[in-house]
C-alpha atoms as a PDB file:
ATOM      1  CA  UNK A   1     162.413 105.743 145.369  1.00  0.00           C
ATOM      2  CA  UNK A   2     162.865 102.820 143.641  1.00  0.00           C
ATOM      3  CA  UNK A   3     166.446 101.434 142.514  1.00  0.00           C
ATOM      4  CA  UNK A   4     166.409 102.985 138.659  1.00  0.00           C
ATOM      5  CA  UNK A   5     165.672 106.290 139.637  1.00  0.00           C
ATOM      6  CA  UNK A   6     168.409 105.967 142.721  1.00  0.00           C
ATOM      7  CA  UNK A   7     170.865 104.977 140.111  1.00  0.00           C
ATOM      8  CA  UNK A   8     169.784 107.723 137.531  1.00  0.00           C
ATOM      9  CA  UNK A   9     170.713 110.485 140.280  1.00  0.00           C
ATOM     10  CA  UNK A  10     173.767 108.743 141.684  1.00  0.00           C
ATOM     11  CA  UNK A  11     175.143 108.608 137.867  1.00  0.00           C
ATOM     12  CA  UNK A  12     174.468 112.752 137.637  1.00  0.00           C
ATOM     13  CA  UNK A  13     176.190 113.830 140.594  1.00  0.00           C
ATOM     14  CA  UNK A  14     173.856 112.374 143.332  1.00  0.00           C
ATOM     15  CA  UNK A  15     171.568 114.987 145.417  1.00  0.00           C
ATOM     16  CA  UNK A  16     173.790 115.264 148.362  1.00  0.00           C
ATOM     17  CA  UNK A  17     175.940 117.556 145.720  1.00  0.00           C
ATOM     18  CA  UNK A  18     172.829 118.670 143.597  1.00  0.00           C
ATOM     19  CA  UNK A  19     170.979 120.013 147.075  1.00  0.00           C
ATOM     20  CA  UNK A  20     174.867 122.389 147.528  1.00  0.00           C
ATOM     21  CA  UNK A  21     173.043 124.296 144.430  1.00  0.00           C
ATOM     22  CA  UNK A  22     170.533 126.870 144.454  1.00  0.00           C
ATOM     23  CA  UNK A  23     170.379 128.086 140.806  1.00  0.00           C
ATOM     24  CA  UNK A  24     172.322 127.600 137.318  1.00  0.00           C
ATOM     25  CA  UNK A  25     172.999 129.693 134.356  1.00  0.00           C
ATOM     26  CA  UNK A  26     173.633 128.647 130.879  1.00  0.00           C
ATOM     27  CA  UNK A  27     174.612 130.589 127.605  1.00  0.00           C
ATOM     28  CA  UNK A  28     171.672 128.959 125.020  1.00  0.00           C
ATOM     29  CA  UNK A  29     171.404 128.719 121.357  1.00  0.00           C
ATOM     30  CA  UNK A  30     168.132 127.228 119.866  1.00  0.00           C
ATOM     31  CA  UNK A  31     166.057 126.546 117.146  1.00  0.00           C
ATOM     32  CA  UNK A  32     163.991 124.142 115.150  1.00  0.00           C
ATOM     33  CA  UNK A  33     160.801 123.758 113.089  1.00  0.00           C
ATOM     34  CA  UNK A  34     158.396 124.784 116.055  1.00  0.00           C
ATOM     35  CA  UNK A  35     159.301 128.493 116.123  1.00  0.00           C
ATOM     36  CA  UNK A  36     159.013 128.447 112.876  1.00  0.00           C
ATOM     37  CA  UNK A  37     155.427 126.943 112.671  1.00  0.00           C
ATOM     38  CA  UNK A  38     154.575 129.262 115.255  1.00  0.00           C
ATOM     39  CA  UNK A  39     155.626 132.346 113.440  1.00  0.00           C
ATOM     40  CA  UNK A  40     158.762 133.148 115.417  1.00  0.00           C
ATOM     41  CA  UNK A  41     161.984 131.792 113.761  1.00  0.00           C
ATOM     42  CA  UNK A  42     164.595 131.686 116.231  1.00  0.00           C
ATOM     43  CA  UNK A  43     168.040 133.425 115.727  1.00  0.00           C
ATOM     44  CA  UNK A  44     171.239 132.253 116.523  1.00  0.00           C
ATOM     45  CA  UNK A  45     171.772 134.918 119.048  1.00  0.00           C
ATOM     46  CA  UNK A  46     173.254 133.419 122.349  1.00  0.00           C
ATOM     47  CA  UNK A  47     171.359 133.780 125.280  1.00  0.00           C
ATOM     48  CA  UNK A  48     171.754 133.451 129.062  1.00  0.00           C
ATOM     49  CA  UNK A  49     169.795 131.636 130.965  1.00  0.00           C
ATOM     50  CA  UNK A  50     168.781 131.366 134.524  1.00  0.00           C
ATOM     51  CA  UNK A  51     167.012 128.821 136.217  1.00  0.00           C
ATOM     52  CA  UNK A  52     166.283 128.143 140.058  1.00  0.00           C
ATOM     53  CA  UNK A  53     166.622 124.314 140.958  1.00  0.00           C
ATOM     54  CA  UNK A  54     163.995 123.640 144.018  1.00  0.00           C
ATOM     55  CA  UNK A  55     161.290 125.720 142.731  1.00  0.00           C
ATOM     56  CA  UNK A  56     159.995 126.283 139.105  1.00  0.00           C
ATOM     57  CA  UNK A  57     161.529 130.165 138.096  1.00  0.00           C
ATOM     58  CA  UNK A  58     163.511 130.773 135.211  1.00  0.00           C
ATOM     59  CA  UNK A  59     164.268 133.403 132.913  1.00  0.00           C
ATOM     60  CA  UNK A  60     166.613 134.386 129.442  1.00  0.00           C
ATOM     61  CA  UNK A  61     168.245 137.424 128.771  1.00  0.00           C
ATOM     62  CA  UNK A  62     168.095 139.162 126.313  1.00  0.00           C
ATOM     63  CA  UNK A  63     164.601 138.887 125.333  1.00  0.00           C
ATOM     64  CA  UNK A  64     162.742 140.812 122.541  1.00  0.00           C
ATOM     65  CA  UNK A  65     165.522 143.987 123.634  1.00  0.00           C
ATOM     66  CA  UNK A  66     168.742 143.859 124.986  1.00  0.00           C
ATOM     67  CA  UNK A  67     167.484 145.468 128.174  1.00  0.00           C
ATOM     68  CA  UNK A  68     165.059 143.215 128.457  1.00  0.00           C
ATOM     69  CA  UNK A  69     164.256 139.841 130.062  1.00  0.00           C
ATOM     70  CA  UNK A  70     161.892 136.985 130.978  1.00  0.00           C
ATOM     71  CA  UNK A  71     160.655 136.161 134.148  1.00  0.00           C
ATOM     72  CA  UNK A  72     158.722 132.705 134.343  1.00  0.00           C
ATOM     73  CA  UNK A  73     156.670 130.609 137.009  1.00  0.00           C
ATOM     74  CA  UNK A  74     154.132 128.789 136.390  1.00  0.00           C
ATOM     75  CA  UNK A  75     151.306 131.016 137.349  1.00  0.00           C
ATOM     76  CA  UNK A  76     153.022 134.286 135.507  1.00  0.00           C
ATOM     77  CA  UNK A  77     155.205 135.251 132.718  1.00  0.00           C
ATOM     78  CA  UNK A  78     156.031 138.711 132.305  1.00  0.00           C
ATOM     79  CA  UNK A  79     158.949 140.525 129.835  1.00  0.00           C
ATOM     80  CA  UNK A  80     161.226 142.848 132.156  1.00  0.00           C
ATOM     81  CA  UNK A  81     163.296 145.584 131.644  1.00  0.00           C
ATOM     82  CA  UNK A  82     167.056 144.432 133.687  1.00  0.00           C
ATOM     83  CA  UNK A  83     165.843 146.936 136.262  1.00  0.00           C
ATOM     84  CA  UNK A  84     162.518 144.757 136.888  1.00  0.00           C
ATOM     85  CA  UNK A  85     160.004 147.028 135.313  1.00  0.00           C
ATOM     86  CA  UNK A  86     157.761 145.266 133.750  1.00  0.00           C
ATOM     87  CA  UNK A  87     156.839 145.600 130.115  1.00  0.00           C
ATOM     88  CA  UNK A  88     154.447 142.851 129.458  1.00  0.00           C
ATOM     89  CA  UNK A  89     152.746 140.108 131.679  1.00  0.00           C
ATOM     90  CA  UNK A  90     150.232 137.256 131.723  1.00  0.00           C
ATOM     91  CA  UNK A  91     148.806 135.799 134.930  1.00  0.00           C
ATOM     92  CA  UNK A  92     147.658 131.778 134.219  1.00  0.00           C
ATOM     93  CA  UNK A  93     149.703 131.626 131.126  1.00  0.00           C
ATOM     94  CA  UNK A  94     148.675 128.034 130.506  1.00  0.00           C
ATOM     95  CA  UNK A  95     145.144 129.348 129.882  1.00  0.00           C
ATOM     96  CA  UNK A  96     146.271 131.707 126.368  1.00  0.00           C
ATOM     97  CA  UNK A  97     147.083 128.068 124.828  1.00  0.00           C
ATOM     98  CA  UNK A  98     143.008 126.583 125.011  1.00  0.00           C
ATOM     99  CA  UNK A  99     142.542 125.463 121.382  1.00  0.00           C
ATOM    100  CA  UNK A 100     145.621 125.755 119.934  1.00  0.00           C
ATOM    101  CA  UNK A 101     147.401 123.048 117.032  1.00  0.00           C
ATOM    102  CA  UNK A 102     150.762 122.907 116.155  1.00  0.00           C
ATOM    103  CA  UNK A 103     150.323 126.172 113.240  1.00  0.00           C
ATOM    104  CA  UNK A 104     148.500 128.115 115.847  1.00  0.00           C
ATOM    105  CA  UNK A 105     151.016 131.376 116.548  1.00  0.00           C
ATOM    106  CA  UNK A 106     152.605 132.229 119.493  1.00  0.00           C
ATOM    107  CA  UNK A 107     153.009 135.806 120.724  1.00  0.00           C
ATOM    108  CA  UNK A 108     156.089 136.998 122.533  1.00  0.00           C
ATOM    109  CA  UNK A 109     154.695 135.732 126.029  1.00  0.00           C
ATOM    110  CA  UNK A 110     153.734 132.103 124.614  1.00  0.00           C
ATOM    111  CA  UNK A 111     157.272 131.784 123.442  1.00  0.00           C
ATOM    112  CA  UNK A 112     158.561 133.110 126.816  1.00  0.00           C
ATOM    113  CA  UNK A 113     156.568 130.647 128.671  1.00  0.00           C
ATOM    114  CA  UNK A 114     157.475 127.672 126.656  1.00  0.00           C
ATOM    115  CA  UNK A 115     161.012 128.588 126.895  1.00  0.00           C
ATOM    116  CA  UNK A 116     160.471 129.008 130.551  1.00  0.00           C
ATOM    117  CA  UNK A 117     159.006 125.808 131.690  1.00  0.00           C
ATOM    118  CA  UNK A 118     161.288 123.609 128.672  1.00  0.00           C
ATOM    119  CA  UNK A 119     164.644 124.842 130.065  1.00  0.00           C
ATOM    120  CA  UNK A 120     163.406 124.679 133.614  1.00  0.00           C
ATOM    121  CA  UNK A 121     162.424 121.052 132.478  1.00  0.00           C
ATOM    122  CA  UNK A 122     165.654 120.161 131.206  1.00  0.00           C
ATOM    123  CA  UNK A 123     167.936 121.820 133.641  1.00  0.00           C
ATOM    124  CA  UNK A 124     166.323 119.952 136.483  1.00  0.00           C
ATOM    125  CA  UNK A 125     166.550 116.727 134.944  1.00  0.00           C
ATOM    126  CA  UNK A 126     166.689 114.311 136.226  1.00  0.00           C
ATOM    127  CA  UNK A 127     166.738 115.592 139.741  1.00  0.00           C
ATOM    128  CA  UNK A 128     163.632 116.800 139.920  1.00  0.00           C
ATOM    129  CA  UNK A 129     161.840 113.335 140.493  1.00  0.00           C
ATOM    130  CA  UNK A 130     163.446 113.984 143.900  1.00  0.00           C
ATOM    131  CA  UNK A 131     161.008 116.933 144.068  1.00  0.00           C
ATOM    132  CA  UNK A 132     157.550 116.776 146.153  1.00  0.00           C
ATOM    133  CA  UNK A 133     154.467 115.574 144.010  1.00  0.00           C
ATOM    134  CA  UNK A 134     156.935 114.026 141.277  1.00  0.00           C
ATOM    135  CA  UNK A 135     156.180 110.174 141.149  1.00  0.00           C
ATOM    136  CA  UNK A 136     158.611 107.766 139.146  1.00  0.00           C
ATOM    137  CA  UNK A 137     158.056 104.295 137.764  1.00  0.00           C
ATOM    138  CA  UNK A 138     160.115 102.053 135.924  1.00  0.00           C
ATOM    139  CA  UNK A 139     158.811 100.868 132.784  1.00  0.00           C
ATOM    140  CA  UNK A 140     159.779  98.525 129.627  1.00  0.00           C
ATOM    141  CA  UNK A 141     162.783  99.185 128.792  1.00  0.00           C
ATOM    142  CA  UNK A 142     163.667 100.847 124.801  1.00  0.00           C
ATOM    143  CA  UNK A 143     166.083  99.255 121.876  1.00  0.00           C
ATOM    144  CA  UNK A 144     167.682 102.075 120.173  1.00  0.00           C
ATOM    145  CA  UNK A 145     170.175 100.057 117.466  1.00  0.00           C
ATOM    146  CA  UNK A 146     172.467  97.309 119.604  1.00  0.00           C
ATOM    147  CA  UNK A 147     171.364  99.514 123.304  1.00  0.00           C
ATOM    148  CA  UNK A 148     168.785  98.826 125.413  1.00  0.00           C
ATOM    149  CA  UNK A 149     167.961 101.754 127.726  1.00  0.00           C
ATOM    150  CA  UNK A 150     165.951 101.563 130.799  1.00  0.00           C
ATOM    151  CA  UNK A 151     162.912 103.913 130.996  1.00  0.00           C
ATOM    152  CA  UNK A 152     161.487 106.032 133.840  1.00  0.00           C
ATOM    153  CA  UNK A 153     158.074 106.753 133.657  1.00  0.00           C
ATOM    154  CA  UNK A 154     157.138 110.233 135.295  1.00  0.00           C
ATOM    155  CA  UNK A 155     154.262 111.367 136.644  1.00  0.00           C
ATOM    156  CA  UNK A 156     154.232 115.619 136.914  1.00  0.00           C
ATOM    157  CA  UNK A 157     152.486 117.365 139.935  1.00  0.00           C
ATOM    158  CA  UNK A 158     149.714 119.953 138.985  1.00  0.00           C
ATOM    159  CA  UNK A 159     151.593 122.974 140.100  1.00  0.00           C
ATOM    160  CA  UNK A 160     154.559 122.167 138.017  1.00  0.00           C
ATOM    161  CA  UNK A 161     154.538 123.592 134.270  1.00  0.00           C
ATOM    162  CA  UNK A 162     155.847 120.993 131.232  1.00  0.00           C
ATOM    163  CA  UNK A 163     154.966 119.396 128.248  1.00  0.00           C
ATOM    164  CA  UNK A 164     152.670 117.435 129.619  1.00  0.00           C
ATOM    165  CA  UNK A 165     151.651 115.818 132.779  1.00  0.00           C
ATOM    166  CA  UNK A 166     153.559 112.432 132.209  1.00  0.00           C
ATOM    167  CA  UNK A 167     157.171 111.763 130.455  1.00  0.00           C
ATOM    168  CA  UNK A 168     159.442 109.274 129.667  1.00  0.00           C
ATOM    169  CA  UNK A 169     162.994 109.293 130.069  1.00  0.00           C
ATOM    170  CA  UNK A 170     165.471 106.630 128.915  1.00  0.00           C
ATOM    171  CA  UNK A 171     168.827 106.052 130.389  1.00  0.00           C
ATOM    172  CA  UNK A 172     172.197 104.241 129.501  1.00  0.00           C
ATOM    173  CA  UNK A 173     173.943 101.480 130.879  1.00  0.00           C
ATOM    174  CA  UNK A 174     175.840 104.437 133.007  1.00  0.00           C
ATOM    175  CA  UNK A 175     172.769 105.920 134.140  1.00  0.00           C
ATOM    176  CA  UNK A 176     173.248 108.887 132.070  1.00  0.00           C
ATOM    177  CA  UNK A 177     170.124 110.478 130.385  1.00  0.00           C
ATOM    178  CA  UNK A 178     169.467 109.585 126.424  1.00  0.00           C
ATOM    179  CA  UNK A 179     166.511 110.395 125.035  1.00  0.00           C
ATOM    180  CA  UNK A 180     163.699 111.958 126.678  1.00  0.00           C
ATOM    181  CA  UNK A 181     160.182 111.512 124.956  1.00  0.00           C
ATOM    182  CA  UNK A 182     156.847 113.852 126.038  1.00  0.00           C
ATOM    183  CA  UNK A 183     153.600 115.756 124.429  1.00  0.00           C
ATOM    184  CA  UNK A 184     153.778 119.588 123.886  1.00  0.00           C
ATOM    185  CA  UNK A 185     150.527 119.936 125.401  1.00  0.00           C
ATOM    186  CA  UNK A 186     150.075 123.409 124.427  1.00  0.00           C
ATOM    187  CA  UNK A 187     150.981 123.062 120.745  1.00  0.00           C
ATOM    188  CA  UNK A 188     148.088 120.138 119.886  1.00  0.00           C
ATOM    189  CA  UNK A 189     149.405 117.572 121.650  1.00  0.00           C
ATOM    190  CA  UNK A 190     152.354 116.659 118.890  1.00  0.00           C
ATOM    191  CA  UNK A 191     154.516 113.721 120.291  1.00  0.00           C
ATOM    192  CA  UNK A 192     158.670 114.652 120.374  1.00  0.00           C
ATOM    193  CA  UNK A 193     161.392 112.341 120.955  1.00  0.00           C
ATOM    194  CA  UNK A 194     165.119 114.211 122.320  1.00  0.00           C
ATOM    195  CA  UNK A 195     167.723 112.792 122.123  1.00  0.00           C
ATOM    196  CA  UNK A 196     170.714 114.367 124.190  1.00  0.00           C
ATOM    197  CA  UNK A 197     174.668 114.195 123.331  1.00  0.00           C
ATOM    198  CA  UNK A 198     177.864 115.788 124.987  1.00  0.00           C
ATOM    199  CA  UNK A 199     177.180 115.478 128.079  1.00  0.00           C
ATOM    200  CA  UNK A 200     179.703 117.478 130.450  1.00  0.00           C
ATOM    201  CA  UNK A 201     180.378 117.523 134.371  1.00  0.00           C
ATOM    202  CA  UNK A 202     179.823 120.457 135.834  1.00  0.00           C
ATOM    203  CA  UNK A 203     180.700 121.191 139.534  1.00  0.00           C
ATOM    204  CA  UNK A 204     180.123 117.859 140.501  1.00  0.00           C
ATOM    205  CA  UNK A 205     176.976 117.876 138.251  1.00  0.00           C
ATOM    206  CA  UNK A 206     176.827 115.815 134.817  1.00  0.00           C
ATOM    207  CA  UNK A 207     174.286 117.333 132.487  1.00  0.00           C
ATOM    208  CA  UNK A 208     173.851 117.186 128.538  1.00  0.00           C
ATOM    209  CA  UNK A 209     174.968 119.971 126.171  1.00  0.00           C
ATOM    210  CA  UNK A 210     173.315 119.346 122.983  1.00  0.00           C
ATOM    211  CA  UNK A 211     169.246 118.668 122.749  1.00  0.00           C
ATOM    212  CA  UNK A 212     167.779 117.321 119.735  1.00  0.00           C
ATOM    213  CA  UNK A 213     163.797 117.106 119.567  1.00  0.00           C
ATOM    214  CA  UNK A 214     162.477 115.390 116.921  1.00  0.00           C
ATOM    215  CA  UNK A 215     158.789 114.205 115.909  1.00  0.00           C
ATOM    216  CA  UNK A 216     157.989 110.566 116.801  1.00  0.00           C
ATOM    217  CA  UNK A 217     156.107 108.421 115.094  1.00  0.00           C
ATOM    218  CA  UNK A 218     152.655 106.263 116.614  1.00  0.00           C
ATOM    219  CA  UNK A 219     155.967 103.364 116.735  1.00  0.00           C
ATOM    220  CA  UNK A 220     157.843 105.561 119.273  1.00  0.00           C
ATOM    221  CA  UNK A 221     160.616 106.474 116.380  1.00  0.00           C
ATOM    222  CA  UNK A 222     162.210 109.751 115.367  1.00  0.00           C
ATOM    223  CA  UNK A 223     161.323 111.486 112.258  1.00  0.00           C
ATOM    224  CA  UNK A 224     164.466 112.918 111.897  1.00  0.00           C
ATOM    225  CA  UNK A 225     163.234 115.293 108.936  1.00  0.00           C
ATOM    226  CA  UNK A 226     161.458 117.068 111.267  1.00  0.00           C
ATOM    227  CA  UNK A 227     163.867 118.566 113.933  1.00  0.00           C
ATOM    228  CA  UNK A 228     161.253 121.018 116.287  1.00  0.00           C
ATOM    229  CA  UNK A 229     163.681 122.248 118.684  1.00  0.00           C
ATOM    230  CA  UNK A 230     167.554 121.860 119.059  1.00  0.00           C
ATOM    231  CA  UNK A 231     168.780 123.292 122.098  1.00  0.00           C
ATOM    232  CA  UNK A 232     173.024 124.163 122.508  1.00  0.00           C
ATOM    233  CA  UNK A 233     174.542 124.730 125.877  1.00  0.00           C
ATOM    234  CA  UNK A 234     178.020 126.222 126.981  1.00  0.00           C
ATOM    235  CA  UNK A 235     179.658 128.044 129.693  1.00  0.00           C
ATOM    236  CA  UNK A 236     177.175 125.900 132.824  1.00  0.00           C
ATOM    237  CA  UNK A 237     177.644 127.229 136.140  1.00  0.00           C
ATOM    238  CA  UNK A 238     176.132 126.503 139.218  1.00  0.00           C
ATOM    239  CA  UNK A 239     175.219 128.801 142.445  1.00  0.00           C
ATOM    240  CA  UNK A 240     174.757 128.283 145.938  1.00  0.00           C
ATOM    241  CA  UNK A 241     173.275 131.627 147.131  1.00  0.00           C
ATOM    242  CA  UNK A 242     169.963 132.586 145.958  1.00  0.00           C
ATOM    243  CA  UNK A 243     170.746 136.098 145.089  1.00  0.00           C
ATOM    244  CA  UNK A 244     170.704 134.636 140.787  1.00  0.00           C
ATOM    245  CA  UNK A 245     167.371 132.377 141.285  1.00  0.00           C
ATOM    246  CA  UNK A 246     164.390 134.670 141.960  1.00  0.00           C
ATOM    247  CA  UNK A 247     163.616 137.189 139.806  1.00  0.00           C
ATOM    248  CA  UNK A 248     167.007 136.185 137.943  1.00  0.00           C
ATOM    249  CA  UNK A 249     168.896 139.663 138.728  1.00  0.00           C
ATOM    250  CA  UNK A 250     172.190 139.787 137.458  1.00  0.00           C
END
């Protein structure tokens, strides 16, 4: 591991506290252009979301019904009932989004799985590059105003679900995350820059409240007319035992 990416996870809590945690839950509020463009504006409902922390499973409640649920890996998303019967599934998700732009519409199940694999993303950051497969680099660093943040470079393994197979993430001069810049693959391609604010610490576990995504520009800059997803975060807890990660039963 080299020394940036050691400093990045010392600055968030460090993994010998981040490996005490199994699983964390969040109460979410999004929205942004992208649901929009893709037919499904988002309310302002709060949600709660679960995600598990050394393997890729997540899911929000309520979805689509207030008995109802997502359940997300990579290779499956499915809409629950609380009592895990299943009302709608896709095996190979990634597979539904062949040929799709930014105006192509989602169905219930393509919204599921994006929510599934972003807040998985995001949650885990920036721990897991301590994850098998993950690879990190560091790379030039990025002047935003009078800061210059340094830049990780990551390469995604196959078997986990993202944006896209490689990100960038920017950091602070106290290692904290600041912007985090990607693809969205499985809406054309279209390039996003997030910036992240309010960060809070959490059971020994710093982590960013408020998510901005923007579009960015072929010069790496925010279009800050176009805001695709904004993502708000409250009431963060953290669990040791298993019995809220798979599946998500609560």
């Amino acid at each position: 591991m080299n020394d940036l990416a050691a400093d990045v996870l010392d600055s968030h809590g460090g993994l010998k506290c981040w490996h005490r945690w199994s699983t964390v839950t969040a109460t979410i509020v999004s929205g942004g252009e992208l649901f929009l463009a893709k037919g499904l504006p988002q309310d302002p409902t709060p949600r709660q979301m679960t995600v598990s922390l050394h393997e890729e499973h997540a899911s929000v409640r309520p979805f689509g019904a207030d008995d109802q649920r997502t359940d997300f890996t990579p290779d499956r998303i499915a809409v629950e009932k609380l009592d895990g019967t299943v009302v709608a599934e896709r095996r190979n998700p990634r597979d539904a989004f062949r040929g799709h732009i930014l105006e192509t519409p989602w169905d219930p199940l393509d919204r599921a799985y994006f929510n599934g694999y972003a807040l998985w993303t995001y949650l885990t950051t920036p721990f897991l590059i301590s994850m098998p497969g993950f690879a990190a680099e560091e790379a030039e660093p990025w002047q935003e105003g009078t800061e210059r943040w340094r830049h990780l470079r990551v390469t995604f393994p196959d078997g986990i679900a993202s944006h896209c197979g490689t990100q960038d993430f920017y950091f602070g001069e106290d290692g904290l995350l600041r912007r985090h810049d990607y693809h969205v693959d499985i809406a054309g391609g279209f390039a996003a820059a997030q910036y992240v604010h309010d960060f809070v610490r959490v059971q020994g576990i710093s982590l960013p409240t408020k998510r901005r995504a923007y579009l960015r520009d072929v010069a790496g800059r925010p279009v800050h007319e176009h805001l695709m997803v904004s993502i708000d975060l409250s009431d963060v807890r953290f669990f040791a035992s298993t019995s809220r990660g798979r599946g998500a039963r609560s």
